[in-house]
PDB file of N, CA and C in Angstrom:
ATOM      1  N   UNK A   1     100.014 135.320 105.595  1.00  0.00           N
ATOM      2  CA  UNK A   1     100.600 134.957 106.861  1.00  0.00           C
ATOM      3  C   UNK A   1      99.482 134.523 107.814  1.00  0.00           C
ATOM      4  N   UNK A   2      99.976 133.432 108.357  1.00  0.00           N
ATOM      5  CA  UNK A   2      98.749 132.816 109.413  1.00  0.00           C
ATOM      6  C   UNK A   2      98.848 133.681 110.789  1.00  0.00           C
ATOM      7  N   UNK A   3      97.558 133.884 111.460  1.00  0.00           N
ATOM      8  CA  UNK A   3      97.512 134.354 112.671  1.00  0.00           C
ATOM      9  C   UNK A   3      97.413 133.459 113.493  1.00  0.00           C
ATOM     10  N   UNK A   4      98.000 133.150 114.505  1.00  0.00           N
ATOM     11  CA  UNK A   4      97.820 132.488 115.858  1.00  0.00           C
ATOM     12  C   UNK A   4      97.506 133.051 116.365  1.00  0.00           C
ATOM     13  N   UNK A   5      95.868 131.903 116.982  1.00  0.00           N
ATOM     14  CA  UNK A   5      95.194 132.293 117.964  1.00  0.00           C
ATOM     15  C   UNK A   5      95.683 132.472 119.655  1.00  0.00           C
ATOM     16  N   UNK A   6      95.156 133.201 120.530  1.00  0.00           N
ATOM     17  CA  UNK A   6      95.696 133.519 122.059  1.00  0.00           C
ATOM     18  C   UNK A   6      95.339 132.004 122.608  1.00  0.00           C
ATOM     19  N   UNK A   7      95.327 131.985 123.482  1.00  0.00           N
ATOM     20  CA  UNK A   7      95.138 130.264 124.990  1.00  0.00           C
ATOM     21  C   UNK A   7      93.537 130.617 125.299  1.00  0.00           C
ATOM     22  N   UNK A   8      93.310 131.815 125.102  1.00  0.00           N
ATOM     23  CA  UNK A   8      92.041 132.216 125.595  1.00  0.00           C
ATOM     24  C   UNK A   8      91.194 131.530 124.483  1.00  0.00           C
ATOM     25  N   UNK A   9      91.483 131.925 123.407  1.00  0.00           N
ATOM     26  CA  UNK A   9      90.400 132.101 122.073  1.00  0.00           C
ATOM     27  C   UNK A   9      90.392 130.909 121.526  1.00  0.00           C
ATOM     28  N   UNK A  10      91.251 129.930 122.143  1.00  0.00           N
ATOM     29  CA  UNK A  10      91.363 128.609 121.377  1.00  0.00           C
ATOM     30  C   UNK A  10      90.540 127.989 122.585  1.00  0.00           C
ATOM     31  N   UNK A  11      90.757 128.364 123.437  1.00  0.00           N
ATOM     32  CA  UNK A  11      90.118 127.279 124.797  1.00  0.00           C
ATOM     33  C   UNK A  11      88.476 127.817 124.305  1.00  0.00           C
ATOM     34  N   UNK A  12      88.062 129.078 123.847  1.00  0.00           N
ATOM     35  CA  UNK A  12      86.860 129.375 123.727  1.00  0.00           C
ATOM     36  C   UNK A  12      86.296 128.037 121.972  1.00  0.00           C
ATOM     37  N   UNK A  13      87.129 128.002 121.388  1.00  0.00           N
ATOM     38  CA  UNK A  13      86.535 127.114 120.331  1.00  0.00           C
ATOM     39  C   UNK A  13      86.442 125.565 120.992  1.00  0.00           C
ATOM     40  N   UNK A  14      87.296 125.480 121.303  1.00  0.00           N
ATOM     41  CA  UNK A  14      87.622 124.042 122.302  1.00  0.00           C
ATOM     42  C   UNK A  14      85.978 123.804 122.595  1.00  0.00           C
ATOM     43  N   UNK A  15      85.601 124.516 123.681  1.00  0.00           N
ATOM     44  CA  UNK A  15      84.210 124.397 124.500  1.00  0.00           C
ATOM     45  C   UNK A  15      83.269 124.492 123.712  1.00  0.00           C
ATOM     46  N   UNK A  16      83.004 124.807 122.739  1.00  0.00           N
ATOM     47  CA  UNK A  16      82.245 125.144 121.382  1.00  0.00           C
ATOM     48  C   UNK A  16      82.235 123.695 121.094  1.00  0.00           C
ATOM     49  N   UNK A  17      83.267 123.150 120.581  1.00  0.00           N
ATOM     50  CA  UNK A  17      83.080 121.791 119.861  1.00  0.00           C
ATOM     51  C   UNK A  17      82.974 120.243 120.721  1.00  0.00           C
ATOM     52  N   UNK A  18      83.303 120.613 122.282  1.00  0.00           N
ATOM     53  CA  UNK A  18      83.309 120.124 123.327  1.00  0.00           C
ATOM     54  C   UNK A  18      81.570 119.761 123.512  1.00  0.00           C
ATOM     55  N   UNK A  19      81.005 121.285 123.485  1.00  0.00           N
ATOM     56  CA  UNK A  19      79.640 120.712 124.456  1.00  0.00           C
ATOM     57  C   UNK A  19      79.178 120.039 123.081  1.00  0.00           C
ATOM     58  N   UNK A  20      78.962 120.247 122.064  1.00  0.00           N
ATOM     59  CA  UNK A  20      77.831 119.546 120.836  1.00  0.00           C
ATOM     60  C   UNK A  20      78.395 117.414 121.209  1.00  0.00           C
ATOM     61  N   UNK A  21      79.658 117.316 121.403  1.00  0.00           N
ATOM     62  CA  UNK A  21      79.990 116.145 121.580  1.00  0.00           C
ATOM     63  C   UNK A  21      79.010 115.451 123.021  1.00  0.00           C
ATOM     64  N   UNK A  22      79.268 116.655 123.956  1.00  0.00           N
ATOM     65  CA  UNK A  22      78.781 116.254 125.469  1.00  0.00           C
ATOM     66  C   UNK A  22      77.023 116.166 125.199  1.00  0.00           C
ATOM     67  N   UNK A  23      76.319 116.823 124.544  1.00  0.00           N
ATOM     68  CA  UNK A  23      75.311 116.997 124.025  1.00  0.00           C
ATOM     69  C   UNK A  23      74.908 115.451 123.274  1.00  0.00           C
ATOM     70  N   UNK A  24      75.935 115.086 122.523  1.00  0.00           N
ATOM     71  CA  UNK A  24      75.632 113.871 121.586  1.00  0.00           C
ATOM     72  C   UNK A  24      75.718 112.995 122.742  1.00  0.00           C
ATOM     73  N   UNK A  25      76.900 112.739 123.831  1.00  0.00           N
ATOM     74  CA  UNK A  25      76.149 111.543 124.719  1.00  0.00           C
ATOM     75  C   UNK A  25      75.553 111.772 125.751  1.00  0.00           C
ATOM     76  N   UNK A  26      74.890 112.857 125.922  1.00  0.00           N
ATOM     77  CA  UNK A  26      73.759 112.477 127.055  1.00  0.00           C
ATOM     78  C   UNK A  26      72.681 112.606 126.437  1.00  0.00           C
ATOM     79  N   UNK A  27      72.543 112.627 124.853  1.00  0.00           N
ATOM     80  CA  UNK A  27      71.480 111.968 124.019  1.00  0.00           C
ATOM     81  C   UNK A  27      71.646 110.642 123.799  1.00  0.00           C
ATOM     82  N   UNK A  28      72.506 110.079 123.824  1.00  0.00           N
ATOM     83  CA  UNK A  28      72.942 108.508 123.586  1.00  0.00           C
ATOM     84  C   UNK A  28      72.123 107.971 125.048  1.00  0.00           C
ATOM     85  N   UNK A  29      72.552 108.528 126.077  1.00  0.00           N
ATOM     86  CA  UNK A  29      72.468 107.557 127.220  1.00  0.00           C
ATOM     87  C   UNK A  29      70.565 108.001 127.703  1.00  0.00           C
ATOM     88  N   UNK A  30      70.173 109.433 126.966  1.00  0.00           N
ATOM     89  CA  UNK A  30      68.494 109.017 126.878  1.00  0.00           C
ATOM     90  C   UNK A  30      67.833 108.366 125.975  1.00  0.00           C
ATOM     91  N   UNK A  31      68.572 107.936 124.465  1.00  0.00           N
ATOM     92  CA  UNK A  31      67.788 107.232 123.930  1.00  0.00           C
ATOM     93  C   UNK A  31      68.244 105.474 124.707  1.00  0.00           C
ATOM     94  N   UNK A  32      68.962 105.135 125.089  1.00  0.00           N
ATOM     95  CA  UNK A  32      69.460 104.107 125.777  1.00  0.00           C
ATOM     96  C   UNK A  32      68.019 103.946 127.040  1.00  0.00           C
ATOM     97  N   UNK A  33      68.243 105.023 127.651  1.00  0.00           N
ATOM     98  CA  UNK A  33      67.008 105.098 129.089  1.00  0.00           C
ATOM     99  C   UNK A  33      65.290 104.722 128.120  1.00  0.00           C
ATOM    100  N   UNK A  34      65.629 105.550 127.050  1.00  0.00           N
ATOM    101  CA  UNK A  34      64.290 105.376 126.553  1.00  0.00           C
ATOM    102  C   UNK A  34      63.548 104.121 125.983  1.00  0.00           C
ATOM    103  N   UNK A  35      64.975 103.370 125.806  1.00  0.00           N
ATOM    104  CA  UNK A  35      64.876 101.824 124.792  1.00  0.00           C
ATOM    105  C   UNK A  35      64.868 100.601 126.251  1.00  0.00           C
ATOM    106  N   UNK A  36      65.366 100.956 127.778  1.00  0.00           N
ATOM    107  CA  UNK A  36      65.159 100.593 128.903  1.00  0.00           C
ATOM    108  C   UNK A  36      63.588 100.416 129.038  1.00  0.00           C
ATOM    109  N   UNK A  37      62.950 101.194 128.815  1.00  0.00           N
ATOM    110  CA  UNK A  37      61.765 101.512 129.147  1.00  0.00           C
ATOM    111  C   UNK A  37      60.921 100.905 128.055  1.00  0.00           C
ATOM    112  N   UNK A  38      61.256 101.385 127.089  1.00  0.00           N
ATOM    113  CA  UNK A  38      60.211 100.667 125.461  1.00  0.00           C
ATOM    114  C   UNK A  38      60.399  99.267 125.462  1.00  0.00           C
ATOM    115  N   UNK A  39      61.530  98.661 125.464  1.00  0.00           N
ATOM    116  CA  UNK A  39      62.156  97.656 125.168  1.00  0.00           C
ATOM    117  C   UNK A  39      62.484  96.552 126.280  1.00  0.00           C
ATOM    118  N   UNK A  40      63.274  96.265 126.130  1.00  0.00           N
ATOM    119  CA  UNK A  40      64.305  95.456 127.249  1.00  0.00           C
ATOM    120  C   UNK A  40      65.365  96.131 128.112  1.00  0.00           C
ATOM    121  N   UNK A  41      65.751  96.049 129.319  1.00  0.00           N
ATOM    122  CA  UNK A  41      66.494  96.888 130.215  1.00  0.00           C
ATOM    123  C   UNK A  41      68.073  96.439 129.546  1.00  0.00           C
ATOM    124  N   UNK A  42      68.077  95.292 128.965  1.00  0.00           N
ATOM    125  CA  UNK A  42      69.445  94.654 128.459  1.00  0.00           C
ATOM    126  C   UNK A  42      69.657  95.597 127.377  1.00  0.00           C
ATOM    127  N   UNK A  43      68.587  95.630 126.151  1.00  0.00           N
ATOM    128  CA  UNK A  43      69.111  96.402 125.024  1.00  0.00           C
ATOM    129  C   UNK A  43      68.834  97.933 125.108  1.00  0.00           C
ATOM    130  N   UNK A  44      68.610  98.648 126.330  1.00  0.00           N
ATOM    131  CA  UNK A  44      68.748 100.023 126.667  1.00  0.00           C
ATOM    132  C   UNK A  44      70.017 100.173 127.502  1.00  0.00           C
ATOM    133  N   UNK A  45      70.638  99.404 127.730  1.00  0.00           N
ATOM    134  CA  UNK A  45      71.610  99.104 128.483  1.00  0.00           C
ATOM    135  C   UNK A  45      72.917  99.592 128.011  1.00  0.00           C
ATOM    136  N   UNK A  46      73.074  98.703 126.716  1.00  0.00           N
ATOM    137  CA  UNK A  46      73.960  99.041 125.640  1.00  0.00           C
ATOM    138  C   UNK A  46      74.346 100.533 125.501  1.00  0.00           C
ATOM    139  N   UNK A  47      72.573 100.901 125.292  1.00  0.00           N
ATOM    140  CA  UNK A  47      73.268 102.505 124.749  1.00  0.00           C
ATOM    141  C   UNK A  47      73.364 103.287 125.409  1.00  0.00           C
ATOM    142  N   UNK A  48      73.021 102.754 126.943  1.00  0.00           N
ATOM    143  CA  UNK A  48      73.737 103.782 128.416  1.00  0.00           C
ATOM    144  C   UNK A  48      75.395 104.064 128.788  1.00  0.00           C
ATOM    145  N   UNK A  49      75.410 102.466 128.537  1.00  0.00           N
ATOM    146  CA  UNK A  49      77.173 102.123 128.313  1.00  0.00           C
ATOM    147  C   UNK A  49      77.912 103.315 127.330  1.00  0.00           C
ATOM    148  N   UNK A  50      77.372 103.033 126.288  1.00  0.00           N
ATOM    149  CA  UNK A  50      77.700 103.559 125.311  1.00  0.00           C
ATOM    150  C   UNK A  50      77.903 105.265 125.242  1.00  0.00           C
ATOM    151  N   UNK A  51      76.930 105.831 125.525  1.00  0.00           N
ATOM    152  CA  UNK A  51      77.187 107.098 125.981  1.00  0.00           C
ATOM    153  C   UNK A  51      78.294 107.453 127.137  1.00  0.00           C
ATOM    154  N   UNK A  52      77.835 106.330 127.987  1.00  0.00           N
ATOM    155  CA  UNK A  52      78.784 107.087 129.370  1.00  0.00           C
ATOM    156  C   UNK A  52      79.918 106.792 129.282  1.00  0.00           C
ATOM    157  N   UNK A  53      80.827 105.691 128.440  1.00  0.00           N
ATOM    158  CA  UNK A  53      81.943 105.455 127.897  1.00  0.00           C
ATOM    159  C   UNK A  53      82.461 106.823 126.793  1.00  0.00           C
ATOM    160  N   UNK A  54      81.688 107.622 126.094  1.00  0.00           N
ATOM    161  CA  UNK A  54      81.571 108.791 125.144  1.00  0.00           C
ATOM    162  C   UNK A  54      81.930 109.656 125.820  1.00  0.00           C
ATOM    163  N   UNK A  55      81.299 109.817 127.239  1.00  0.00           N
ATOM    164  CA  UNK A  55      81.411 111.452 128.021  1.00  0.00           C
ATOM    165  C   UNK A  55      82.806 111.095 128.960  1.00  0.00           C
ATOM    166  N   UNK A  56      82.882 109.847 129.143  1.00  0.00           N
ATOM    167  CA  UNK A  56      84.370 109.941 129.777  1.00  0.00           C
ATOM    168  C   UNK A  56      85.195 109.826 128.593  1.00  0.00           C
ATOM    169  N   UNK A  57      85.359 109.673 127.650  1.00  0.00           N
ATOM    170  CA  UNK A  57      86.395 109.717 126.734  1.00  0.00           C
ATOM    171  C   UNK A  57      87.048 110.886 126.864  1.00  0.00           C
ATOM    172  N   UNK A  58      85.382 111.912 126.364  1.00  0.00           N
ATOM    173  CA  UNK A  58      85.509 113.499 126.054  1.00  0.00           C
ATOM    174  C   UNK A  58      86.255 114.164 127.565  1.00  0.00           C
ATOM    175  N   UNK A  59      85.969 113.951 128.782  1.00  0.00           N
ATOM    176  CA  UNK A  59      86.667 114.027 129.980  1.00  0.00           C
ATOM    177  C   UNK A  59      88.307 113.925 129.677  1.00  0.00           C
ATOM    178  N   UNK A  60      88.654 112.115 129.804  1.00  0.00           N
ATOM    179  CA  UNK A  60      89.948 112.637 129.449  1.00  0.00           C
ATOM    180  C   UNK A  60      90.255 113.545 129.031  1.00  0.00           C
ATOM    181  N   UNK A  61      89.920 113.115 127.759  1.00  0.00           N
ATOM    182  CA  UNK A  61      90.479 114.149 126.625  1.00  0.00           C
ATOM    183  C   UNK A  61      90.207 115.557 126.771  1.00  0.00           C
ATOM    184  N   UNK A  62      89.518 116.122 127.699  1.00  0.00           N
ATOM    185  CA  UNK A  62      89.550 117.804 128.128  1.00  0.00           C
ATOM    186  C   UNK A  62      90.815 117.774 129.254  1.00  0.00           C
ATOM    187  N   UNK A  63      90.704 117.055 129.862  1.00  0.00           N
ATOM    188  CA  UNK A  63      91.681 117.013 131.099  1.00  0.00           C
ATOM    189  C   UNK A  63      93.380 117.355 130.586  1.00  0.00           C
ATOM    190  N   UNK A  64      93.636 115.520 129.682  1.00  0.00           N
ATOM    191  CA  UNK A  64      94.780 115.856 128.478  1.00  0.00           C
ATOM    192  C   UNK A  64      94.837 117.409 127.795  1.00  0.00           C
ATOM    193  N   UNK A  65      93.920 117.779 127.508  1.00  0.00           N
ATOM    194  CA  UNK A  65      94.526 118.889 126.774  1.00  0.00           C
ATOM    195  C   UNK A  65      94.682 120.176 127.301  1.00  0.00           C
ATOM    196  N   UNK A  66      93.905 120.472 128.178  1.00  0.00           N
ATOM    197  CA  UNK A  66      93.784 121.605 129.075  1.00  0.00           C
ATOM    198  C   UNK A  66      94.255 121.210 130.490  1.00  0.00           C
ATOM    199  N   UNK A  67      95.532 120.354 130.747  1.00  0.00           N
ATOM    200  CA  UNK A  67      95.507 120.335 131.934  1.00  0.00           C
ATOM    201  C   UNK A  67      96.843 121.044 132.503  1.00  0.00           C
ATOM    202  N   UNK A  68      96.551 122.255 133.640  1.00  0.00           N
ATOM    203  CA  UNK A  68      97.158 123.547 134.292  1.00  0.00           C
ATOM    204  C   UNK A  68      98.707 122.838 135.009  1.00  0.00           C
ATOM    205  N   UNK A  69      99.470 123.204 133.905  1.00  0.00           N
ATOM    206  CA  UNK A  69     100.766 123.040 134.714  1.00  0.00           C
ATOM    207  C   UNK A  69     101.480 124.511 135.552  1.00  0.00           C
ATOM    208  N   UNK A  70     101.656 123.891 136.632  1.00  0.00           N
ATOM    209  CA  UNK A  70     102.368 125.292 137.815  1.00  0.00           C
ATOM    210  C   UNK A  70     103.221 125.179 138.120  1.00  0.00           C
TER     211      UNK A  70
END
């Protein structure tokens, strides 16, 4: 028989798999800053976009799933 987890204990895995994502793009948007700097501001550019398009995704998508109805 399966156990279901509480609102608590699931929101606690949630944030678990949440930050390693949030983690992956504000590594995106420093190797982006870093390729600004090495490189061309155009092709560090890309992977600033790129991240900060990543961390608002993950936004929604915390908002969508955890969002407090009263």
């Amino acid at each position: 028989m399966k156990k279901r987890m509480t609102d608590q204990q699931e929101f606690e895995i949630m944030k678990l798999v949440l930050d390693k994502f949030l983690w992956l793009g504000f590594g995106i948007i420093a190797f982006g800053v870093y390729k600004m700097i090495a490189q061309s501001i155009a092709n560090g550019l890309y992977y600033v976009i790129i991240g900060a398009a990543l961390l608002i995704l993950f936004t929604i998508l915390i908002i969508k799933e955890y969002e407090v109805i009263t």
